[in-house]
N, C-alpha and C. Protein backbone atom coordinates (compact mmCIF):
# COMPACT_ATOMS: atom_id res chain seq x y z
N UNK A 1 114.28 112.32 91.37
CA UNK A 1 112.83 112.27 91.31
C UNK A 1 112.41 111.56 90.03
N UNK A 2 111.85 110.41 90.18
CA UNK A 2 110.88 109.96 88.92
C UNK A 2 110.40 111.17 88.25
N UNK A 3 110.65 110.88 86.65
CA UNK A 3 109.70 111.41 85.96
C UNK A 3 108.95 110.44 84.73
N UNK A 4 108.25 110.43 84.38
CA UNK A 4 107.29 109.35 83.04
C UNK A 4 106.29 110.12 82.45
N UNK A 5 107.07 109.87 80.98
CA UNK A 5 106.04 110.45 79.89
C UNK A 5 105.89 109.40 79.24
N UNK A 6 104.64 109.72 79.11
CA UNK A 6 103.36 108.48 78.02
C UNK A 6 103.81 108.70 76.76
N UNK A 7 103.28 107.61 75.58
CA UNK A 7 103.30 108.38 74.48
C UNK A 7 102.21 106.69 73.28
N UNK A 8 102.34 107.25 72.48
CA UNK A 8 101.59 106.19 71.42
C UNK A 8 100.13 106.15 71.64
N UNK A 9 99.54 106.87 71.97
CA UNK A 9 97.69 107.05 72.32
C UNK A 9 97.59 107.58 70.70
N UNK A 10 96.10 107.79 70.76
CA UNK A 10 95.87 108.09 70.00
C UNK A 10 93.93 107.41 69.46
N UNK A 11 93.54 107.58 68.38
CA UNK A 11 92.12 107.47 67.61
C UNK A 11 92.23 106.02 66.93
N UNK A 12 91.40 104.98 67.14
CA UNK A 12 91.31 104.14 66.26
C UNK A 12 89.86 103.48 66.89
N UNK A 13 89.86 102.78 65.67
CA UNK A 13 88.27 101.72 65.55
C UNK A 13 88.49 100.92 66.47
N UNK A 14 87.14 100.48 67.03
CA UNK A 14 87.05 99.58 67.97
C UNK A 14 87.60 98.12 66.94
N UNK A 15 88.12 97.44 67.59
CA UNK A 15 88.62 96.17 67.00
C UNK A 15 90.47 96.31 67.01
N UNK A 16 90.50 98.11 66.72
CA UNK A 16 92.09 98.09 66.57
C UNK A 16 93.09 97.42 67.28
N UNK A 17 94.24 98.32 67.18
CA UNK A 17 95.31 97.85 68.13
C UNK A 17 96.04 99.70 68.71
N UNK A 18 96.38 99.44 69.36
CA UNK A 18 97.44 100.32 69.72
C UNK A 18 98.97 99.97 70.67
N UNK A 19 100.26 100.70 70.41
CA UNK A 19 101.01 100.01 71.70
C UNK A 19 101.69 101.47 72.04
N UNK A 20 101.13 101.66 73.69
CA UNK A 20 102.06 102.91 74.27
C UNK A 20 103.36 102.50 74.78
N UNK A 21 103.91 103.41 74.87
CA UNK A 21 105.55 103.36 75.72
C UNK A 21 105.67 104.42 76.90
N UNK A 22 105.88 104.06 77.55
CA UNK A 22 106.62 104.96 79.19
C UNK A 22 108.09 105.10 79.03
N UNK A 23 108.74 106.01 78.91
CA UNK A 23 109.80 105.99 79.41
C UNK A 23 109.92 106.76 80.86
N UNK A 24 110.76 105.75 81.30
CA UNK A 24 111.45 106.25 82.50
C UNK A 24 112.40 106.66 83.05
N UNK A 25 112.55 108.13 84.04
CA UNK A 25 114.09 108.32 84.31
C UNK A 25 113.91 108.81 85.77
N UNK A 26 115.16 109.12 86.41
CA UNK A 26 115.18 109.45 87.93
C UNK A 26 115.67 108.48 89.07
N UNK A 27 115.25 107.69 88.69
CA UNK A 27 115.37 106.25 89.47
C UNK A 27 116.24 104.82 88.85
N UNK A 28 116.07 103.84 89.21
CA UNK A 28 115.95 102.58 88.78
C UNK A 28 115.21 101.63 88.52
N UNK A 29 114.75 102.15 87.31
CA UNK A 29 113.84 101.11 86.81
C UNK A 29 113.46 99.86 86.95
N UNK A 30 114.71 99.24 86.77
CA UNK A 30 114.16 97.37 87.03
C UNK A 30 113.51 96.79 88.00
N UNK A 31 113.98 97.58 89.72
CA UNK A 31 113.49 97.20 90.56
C UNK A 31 112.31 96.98 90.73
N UNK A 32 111.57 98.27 90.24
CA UNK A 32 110.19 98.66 90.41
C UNK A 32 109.56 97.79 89.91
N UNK A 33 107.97 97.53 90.58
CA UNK A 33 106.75 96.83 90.09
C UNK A 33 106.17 98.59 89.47
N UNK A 34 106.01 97.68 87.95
CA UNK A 34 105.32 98.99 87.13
C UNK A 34 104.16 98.48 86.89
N UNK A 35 103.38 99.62 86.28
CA UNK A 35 101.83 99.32 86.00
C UNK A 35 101.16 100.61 84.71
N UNK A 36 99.93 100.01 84.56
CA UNK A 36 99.13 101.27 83.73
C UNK A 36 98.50 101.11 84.40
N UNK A 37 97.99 102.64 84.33
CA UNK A 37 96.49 102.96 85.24
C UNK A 37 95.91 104.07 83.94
N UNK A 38 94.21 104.00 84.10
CA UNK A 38 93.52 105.11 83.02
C UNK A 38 93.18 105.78 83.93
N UNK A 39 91.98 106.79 83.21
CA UNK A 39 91.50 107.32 83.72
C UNK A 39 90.36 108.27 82.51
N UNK A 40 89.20 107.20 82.57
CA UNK A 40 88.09 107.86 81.62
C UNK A 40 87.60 109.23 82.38
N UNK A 41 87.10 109.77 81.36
CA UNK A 41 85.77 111.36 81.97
C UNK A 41 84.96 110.78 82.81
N UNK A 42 85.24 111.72 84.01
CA UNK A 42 84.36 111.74 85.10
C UNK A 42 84.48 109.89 86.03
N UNK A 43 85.46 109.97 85.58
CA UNK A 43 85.77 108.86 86.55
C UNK A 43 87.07 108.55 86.86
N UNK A 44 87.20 107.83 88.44
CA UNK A 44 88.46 107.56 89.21
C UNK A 44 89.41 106.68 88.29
N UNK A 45 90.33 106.95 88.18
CA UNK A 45 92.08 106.50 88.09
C UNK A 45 91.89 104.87 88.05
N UNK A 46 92.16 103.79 87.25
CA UNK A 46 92.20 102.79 87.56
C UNK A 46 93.25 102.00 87.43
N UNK A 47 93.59 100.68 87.81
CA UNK A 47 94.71 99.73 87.77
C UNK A 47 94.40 99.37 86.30
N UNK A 48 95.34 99.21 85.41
CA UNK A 48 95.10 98.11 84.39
C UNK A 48 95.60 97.11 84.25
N UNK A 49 97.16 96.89 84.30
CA UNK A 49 98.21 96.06 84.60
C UNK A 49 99.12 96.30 85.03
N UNK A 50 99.72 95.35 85.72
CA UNK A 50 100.76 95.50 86.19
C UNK A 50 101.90 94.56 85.76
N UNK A 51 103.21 95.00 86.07
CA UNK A 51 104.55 93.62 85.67
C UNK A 51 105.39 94.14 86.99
N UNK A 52 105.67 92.68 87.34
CA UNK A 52 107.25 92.98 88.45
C UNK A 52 108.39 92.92 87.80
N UNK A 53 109.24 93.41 88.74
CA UNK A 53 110.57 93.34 88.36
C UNK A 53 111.06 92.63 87.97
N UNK A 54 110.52 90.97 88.14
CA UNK A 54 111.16 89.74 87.02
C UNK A 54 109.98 89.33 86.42
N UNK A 55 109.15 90.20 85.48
CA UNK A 55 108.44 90.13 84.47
C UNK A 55 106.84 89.45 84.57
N UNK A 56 106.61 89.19 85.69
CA UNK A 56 105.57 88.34 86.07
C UNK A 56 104.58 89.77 85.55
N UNK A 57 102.93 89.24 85.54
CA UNK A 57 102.37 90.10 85.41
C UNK A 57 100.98 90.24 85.93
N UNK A 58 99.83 91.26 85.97
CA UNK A 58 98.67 90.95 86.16
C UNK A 58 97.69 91.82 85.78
N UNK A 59 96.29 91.30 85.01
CA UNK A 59 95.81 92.10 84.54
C UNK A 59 94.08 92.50 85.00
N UNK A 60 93.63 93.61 84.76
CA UNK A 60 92.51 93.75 85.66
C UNK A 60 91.51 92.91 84.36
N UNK A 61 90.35 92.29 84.86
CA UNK A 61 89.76 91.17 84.53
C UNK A 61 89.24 92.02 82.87
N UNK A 62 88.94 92.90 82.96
CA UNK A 62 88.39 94.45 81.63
C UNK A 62 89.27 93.60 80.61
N UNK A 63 90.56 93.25 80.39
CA UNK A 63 91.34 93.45 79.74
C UNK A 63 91.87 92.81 79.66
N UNK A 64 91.90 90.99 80.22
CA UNK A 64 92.66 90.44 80.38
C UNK A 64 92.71 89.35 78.36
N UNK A 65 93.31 89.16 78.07
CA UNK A 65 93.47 88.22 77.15
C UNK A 65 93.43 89.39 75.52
N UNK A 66 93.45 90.69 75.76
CA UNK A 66 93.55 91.90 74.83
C UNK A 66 94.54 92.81 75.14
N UNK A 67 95.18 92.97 76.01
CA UNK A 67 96.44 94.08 76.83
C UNK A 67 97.81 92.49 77.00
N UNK A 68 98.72 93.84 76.49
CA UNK A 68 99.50 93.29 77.34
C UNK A 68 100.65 93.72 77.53
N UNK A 69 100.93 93.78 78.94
CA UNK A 69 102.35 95.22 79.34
C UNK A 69 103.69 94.62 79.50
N UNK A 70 104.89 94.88 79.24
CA UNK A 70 105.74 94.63 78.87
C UNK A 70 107.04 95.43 79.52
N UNK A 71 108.06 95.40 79.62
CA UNK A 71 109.16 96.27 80.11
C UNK A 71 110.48 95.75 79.03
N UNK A 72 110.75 96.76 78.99
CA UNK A 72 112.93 96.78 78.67
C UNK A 72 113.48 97.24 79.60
N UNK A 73 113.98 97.00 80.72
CA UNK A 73 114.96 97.42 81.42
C UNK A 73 116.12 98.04 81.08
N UNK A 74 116.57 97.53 80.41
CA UNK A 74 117.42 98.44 79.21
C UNK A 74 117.72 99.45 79.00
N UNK A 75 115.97 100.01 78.60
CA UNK A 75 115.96 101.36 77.87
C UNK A 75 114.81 101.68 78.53
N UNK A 76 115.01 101.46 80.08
CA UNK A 76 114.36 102.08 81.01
C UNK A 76 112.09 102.41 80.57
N UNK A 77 112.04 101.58 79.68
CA UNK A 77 110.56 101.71 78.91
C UNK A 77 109.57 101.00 79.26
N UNK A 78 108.55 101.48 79.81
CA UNK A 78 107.26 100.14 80.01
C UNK A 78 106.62 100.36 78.31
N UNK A 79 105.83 98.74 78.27
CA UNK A 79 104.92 98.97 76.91
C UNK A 79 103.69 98.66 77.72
N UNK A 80 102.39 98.89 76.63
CA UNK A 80 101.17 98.41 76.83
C UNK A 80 100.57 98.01 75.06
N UNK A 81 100.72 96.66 74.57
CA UNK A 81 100.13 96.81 73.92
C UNK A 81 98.65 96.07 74.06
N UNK A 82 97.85 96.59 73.48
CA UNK A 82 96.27 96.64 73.08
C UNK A 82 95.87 96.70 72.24
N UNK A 83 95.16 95.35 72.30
CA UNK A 83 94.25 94.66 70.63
C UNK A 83 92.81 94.45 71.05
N UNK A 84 92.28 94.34 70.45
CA UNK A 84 90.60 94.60 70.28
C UNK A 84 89.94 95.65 70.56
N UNK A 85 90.19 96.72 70.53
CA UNK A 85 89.65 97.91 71.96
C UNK A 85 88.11 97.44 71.31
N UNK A 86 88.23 98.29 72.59
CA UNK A 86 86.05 98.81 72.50
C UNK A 86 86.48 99.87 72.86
N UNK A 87 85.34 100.46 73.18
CA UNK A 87 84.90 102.02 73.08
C UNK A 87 85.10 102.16 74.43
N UNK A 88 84.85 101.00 75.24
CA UNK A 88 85.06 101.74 77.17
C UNK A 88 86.61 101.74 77.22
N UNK A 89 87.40 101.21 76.21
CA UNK A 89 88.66 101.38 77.07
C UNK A 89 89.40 103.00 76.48
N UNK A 90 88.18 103.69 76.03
CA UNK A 90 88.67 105.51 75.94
C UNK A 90 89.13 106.09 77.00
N UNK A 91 89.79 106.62 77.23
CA UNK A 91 90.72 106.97 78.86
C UNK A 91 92.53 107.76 78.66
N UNK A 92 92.70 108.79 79.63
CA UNK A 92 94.07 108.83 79.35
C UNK A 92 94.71 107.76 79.90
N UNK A 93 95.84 107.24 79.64
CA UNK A 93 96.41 106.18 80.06
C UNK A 93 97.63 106.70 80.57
N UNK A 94 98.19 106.14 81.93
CA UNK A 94 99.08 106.59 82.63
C UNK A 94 99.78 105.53 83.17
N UNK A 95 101.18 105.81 83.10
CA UNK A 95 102.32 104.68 83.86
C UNK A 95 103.07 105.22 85.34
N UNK A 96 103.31 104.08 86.06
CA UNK A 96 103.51 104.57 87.30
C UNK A 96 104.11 103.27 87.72
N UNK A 97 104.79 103.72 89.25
CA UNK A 97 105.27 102.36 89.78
C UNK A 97 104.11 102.12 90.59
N UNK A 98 104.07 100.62 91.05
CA UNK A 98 102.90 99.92 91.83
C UNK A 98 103.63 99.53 92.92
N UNK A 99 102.83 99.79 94.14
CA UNK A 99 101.76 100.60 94.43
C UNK A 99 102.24 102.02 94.20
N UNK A 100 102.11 103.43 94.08
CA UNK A 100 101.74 104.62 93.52
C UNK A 100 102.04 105.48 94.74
N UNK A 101 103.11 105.91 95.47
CA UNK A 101 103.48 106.37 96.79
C UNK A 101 102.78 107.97 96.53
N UNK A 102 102.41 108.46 97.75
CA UNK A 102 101.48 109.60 97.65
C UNK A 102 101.93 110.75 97.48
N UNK A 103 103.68 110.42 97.48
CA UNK A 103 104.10 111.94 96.80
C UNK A 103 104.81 111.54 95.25
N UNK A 104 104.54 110.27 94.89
CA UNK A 104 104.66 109.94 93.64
C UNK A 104 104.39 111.28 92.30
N UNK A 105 105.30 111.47 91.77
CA UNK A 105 104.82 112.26 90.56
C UNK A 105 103.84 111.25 89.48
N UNK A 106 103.46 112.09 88.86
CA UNK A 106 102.35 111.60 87.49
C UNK A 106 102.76 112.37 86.19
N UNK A 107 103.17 111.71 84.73
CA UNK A 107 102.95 111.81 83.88
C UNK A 107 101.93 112.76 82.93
N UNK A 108 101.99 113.16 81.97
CA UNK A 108 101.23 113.78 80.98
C UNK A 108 100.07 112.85 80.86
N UNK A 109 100.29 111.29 81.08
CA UNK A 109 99.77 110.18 79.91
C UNK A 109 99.51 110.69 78.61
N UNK A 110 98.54 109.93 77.92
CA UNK A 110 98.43 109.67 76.43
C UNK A 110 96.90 109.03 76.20
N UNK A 111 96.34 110.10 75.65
CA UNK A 111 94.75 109.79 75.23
C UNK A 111 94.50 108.50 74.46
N UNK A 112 93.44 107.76 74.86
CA UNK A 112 93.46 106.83 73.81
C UNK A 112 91.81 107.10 73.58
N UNK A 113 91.33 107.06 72.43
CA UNK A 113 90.10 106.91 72.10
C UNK A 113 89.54 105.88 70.75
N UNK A 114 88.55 105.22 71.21
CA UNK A 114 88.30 104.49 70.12
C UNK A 114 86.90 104.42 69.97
N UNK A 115 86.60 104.72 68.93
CA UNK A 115 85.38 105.20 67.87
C UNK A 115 85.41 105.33 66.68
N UNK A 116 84.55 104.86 65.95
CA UNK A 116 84.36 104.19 65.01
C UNK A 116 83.40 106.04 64.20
């Protein structure tokens, strides 16, 4: 059974940076198309990016040219790093494979908030 814990969230100024890590275990990593998805207060779960299995990637338009997600196959790890935030991209942030199968497990994620 997949399992993925978030980690590297956290408080910073809008303008910052932050970079989370996923690790992953249960499975085989490389194969998978991975992704981040958030999920602000009082609102639905979203796509943020995604990477395939040979590194290609795609990003939801919010975020494109400030995110950017990454894998080690290796050491079984997705990244997300993120430069400029604003204040809308406050949200827990969560890693998963894409598309997200409906008995898929879910992660702790990792808060990110940015406010000044």
């Amino acid at each position: 059974q997949v399992q993925l814990v978030e980690s590297g969230g956290g408080l910073v100024q809008p303008g910052g940076s932050l970079r989370l890590s996923c690790a992953f275990s249960g499975s085989i990593f490389r194969i998978y198309t991975m992704a981040w998805y958030r999920q602000a207060p009082g609102e639905q779960r979203e796509l943020v990016a995604r990477i395939f299995s040979g590194g290609s990637t795609i990003y939801t338009d919010s975020v494109k040219g400030r995110f950017t997600i990454s894998r080690d196959n290796a050491k079984n790890t997705l990244y997300l790093k993120m430069n400029s935030l604003k204040p809308e991209d406050t949200a827990v942030y969560y890693c998963n494979r894409f598309p997200v199968g409906s008995k898929d497990n879910w992660g702790q994620g990792t808060q990110v908030t940015v406010s000044s």
